[in-house]
Protein backbone atom coordinates (compact mmCIF):
# COMPACT_ATOMS: atom_id res chain seq x y z
CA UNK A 1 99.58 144.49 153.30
CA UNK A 2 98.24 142.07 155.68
CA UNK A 3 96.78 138.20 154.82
CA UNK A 4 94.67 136.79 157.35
CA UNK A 5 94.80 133.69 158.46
CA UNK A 6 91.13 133.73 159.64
CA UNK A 7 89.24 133.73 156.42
CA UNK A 8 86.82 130.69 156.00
CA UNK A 9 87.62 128.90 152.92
CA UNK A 10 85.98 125.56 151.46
CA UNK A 11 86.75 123.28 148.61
CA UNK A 12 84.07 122.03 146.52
CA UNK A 13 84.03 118.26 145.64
CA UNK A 14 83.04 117.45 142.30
CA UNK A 15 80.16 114.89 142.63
CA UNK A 16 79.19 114.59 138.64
CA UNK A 17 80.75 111.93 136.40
CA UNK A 18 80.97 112.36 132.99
CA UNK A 19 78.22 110.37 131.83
CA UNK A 20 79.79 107.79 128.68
CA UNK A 21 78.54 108.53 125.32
CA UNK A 22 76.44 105.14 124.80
CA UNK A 23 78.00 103.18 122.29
CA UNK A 24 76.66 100.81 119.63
CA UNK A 25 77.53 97.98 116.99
CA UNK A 26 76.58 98.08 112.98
CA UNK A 27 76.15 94.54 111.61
CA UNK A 28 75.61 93.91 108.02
CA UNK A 29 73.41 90.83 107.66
CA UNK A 30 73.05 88.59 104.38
CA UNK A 31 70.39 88.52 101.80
CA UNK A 32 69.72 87.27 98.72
CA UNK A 33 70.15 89.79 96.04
CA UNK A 34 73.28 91.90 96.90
CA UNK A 35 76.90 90.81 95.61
CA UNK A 36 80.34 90.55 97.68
CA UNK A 37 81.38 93.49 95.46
CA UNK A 38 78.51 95.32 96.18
CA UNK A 39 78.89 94.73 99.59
CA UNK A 40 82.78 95.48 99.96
CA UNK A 41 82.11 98.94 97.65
CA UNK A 42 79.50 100.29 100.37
CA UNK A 43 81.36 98.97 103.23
CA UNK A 44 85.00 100.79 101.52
CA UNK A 45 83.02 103.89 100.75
CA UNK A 46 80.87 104.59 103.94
CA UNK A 47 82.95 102.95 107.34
CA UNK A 48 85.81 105.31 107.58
CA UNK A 49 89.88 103.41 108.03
CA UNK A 50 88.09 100.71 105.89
CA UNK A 51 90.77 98.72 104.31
CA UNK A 52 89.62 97.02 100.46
CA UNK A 53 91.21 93.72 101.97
CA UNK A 54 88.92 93.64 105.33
CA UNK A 55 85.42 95.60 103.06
CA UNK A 56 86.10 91.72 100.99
CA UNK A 57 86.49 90.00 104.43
CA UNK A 58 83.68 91.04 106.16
CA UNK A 59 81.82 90.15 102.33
CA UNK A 60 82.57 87.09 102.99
CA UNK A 61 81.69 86.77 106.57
CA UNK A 62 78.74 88.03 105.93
CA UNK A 63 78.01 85.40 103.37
CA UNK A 64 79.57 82.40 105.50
CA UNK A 65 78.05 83.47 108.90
CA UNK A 66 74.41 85.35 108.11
CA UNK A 67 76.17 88.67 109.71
CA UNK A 68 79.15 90.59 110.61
CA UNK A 69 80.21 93.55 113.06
CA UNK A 70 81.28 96.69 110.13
CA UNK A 71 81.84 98.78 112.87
CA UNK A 72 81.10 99.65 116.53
CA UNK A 73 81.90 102.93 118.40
CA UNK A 74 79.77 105.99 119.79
CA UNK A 75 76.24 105.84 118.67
CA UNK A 76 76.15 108.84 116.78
CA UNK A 77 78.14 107.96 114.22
CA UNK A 78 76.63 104.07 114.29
CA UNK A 79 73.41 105.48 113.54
CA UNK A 80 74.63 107.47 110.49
CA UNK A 81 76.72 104.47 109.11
CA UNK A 82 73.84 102.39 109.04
CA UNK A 83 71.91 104.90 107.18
CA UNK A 84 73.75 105.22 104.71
CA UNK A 85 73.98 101.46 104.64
CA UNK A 86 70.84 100.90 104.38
CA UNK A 87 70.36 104.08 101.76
CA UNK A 88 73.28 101.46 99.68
CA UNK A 89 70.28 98.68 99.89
CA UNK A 90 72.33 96.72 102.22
CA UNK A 91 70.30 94.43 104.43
CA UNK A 92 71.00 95.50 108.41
CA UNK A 93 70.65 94.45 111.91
CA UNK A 94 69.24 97.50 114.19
CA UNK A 95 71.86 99.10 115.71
CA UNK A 96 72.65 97.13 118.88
CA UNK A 97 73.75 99.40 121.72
CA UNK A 98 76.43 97.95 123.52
């Protein structure tokens, strides 16, 4: 068997990046009518990793500041956390793409 040496050969560069799934923030804002342990019990239920200790924290951000930040990661999943937020009657920011 003989290789030849001869044989035209090319490498093709990749030129695509991998475009980054957009990302976004889900911030609970405060009202008027619905209670820290209302709050906390959506916020434990719905935000997956959610600690009871930090669902009662961000309560009382909420409450203290006007807003806080529940969550933030890929938009996707944003987008269904603060529909089933809202669904809870929790009063929300749109979903801020970040």
């Amino acid at each position: 068997m003989v290789f030849s040496n001869t044989s035209p050969t090319s490498v093709l560069e990749s030129k695509t990046k991998k475009a980054k799934y957009p990302e976004a923030r889900v911030i609970v804002l405060d009202d008027n009518f619905n209670t820290f342990e209302h709050v906390a019990k959506c916020l434990l239920a719905i935000i997956p990793g959610m600690s009871e200790k930090r669902s009662w924290d961000l309560a009382i951000k909420v409450d203290k500041s006007g807003s806080a930040e529940v969550w933030r990661g890929n938009l996707e999943q944003a987008e269904l956390y603060h529909e089933q937020l809202v669904s809870k009657g929790l009063t929300m920011a749109p979903i801020e793409k970040i």
